[in-house]
Protein backbone atom coordinates (compact mmCIF):
# COMPACT_ATOMS: atom_id res chain seq x y z
CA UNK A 1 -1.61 -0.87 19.74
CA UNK A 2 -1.27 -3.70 17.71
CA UNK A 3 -4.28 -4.86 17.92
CA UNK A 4 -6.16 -1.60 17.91
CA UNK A 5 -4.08 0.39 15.24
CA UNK A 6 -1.59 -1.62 13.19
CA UNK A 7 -4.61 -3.98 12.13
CA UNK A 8 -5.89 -1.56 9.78
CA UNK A 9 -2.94 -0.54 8.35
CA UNK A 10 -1.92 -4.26 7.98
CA UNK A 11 -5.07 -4.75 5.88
CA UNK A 12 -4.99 -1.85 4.00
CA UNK A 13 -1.70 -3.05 3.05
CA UNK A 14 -2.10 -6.40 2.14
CA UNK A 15 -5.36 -5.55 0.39
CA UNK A 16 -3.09 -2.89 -1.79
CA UNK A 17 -0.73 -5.71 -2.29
CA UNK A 18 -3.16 -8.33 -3.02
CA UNK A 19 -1.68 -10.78 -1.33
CA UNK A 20 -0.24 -11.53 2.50
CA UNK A 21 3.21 -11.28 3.93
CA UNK A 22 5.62 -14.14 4.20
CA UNK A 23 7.74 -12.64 7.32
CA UNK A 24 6.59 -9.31 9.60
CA UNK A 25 9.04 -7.69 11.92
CA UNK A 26 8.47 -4.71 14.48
CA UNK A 27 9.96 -2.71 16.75
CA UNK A 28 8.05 -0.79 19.10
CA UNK A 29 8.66 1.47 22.25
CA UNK A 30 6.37 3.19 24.98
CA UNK A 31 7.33 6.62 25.59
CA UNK A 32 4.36 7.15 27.96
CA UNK A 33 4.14 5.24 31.59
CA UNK A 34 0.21 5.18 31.60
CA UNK A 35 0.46 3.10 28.30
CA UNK A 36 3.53 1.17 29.65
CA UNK A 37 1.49 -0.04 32.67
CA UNK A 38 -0.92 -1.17 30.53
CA UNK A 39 1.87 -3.41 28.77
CA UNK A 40 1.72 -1.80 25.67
CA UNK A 41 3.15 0.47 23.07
CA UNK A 42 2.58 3.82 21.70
CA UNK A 43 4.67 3.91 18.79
CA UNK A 44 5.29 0.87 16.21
CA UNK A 45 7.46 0.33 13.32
CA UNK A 46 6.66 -2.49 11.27
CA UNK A 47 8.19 -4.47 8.12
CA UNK A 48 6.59 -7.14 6.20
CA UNK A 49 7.96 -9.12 3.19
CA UNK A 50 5.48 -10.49 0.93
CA UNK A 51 5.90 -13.49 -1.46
CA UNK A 52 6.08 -11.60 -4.62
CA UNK A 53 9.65 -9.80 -3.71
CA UNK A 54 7.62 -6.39 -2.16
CA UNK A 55 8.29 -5.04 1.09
CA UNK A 56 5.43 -3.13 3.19
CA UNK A 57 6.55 -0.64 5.71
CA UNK A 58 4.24 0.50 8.29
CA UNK A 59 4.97 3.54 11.02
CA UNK A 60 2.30 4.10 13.76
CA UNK A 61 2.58 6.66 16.85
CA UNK A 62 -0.02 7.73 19.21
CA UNK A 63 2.01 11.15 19.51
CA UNK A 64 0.68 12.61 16.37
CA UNK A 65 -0.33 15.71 18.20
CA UNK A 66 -1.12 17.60 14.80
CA UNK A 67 -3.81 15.01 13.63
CA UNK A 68 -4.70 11.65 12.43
CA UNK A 69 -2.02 11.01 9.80
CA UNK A 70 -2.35 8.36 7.47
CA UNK A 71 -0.67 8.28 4.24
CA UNK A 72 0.07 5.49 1.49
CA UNK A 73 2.71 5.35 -0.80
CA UNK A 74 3.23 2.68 -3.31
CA UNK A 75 6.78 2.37 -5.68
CA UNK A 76 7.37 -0.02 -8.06
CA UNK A 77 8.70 -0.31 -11.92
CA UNK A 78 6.75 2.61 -13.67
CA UNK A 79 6.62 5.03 -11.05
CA UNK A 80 4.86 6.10 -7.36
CA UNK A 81 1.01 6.29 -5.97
CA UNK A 82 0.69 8.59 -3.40
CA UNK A 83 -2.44 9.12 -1.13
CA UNK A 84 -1.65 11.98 1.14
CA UNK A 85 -4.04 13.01 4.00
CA UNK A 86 -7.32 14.82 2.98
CA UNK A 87 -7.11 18.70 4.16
CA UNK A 88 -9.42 20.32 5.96
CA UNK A 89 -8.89 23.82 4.80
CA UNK A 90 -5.55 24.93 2.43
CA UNK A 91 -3.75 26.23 5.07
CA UNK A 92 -0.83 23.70 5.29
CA UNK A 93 0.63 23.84 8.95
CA UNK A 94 0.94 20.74 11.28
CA UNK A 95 1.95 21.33 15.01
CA UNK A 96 0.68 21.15 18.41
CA UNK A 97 -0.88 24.76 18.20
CA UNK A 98 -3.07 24.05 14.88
CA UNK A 99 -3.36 21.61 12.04
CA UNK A 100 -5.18 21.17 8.92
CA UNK A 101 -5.30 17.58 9.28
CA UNK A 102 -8.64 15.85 11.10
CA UNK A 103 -8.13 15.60 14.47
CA UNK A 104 -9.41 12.28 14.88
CA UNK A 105 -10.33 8.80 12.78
CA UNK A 106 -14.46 9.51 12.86
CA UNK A 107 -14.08 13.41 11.28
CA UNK A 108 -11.03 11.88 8.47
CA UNK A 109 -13.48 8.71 7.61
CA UNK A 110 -16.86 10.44 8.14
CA UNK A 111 -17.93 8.86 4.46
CA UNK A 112 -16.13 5.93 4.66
CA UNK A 113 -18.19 4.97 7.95
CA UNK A 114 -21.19 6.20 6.20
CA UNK A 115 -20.60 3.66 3.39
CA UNK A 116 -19.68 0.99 5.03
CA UNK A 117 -23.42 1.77 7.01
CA UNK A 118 -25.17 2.02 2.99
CA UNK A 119 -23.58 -1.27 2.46
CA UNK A 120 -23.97 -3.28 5.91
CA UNK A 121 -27.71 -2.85 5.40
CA UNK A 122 -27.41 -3.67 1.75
CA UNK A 123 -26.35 -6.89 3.17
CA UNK A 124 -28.90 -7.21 5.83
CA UNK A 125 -31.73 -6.55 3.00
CA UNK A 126 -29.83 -9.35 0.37
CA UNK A 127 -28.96 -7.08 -1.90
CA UNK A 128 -25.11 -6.97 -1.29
CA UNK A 129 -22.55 -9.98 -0.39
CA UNK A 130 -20.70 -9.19 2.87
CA UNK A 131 -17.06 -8.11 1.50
CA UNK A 132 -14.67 -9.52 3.82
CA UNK A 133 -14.32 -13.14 5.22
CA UNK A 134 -14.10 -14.09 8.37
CA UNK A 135 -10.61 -15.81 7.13
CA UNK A 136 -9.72 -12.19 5.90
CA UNK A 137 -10.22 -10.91 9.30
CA UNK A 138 -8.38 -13.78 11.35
CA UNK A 139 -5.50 -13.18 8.88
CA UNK A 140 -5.38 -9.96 9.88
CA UNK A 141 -5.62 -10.31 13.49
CA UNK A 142 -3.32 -13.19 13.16
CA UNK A 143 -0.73 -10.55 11.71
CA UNK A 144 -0.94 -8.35 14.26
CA UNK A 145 -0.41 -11.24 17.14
CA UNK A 146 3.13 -12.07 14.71
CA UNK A 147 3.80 -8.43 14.72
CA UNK A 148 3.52 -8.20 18.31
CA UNK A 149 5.64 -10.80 18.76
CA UNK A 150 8.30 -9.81 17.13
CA UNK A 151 8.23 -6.70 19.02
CA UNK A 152 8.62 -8.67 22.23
CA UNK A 153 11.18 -11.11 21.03
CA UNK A 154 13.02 -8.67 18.85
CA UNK A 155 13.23 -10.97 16.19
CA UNK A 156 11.41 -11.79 12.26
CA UNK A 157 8.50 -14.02 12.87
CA UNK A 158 7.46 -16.51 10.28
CA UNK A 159 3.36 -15.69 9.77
CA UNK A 160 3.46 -19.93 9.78
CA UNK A 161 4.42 -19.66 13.35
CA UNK A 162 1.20 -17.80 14.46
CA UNK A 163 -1.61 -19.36 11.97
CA UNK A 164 -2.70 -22.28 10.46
CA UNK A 165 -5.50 -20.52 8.93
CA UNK A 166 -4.49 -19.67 5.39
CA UNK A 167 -6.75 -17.17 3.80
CA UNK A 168 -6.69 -16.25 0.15
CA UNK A 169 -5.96 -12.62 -1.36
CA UNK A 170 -5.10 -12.58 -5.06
CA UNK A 171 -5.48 -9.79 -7.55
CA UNK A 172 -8.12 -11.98 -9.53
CA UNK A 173 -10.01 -12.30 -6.59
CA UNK A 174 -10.33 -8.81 -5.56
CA UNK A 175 -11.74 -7.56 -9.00
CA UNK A 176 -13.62 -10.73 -9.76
């Protein structure tokens, strides 16, 4: 799961943040036994501490029987920046019976897939620059292997102890 969930929340984090954590720490459980035979988990918790004094929290579960929930809030000094879940219809109930959420991660980023299609053959005709580095991406996979491991040795892992690949994310560089 951390591999195949928690790395897109990870990035989506750090590319809020601008910048990657210092420390990560999990703690994870498997409430199902076909997911426990499989060695892994099925619901995550996750805390990261970045360099400039903010703290990321990330919660993942594969029990969200009401939809695909994913939220981001941001707090700092001059207030909040919420980005709730897009609604299918106004109705507002979430349970087992019905939801207005999407029920899955292709029908809540239909258009974002779409885009990223526009723009991945943008790149293939030269008329767009690839977006991400493949630095980017190891640093992101690389966060998920620390976050794992803190899950399995139930203790704060240094991201120094999993890479020595240090990719750049600054502010400046995202907008310029």
């Amino acid at each position: 799961m951390f591999h195949d969930c928690a790395v897109h929340d990870i990035d989506m984090l750090c590319w809020t943040l601008g910048e990657w954590p210092e420390t990560v720490y999990a703690a994870a459980h498997t409430f199902k036994r076909e997911v426990a035979q499989l060695d892994d988990v099925d619901t995550i918790a996750i805390t990261m501490k970045f360099a400039s004094g903010a703290i990321g929290v990330i919660d993942l579960s594969r029990h969200a029987v009401y939809g695909y929930d994913q939220r981001l809030e941001v707090f700092g000094s001059n207030g909040m920046l919420q980005v709730e879940n897009p609604l299918q219809t106004s109705l507002a109930y979430q349970g087992k019976a019905a939801s207005s959420l999407h029920h899955s991660f292709p029908t809540r980023y239909k258009e974002a897939y779409r885009n990223e299609l526009d723009n991945f053959l943008d790149v293939l005709e030269g008329k767009a620059d690839v977006p991400v580095t493949g630095a980017e991406v190891l640093m992101v996979s690389n966060i998920a292997s620390a976050c794992e491991m803190s899950h399995r040795q139930q203790r704060v892992v240094l991201l120094s102890e999993v890479t020595k690949v240090k990719a750049t994310r600054t502010a400046s560089e995202e907008t310029g």
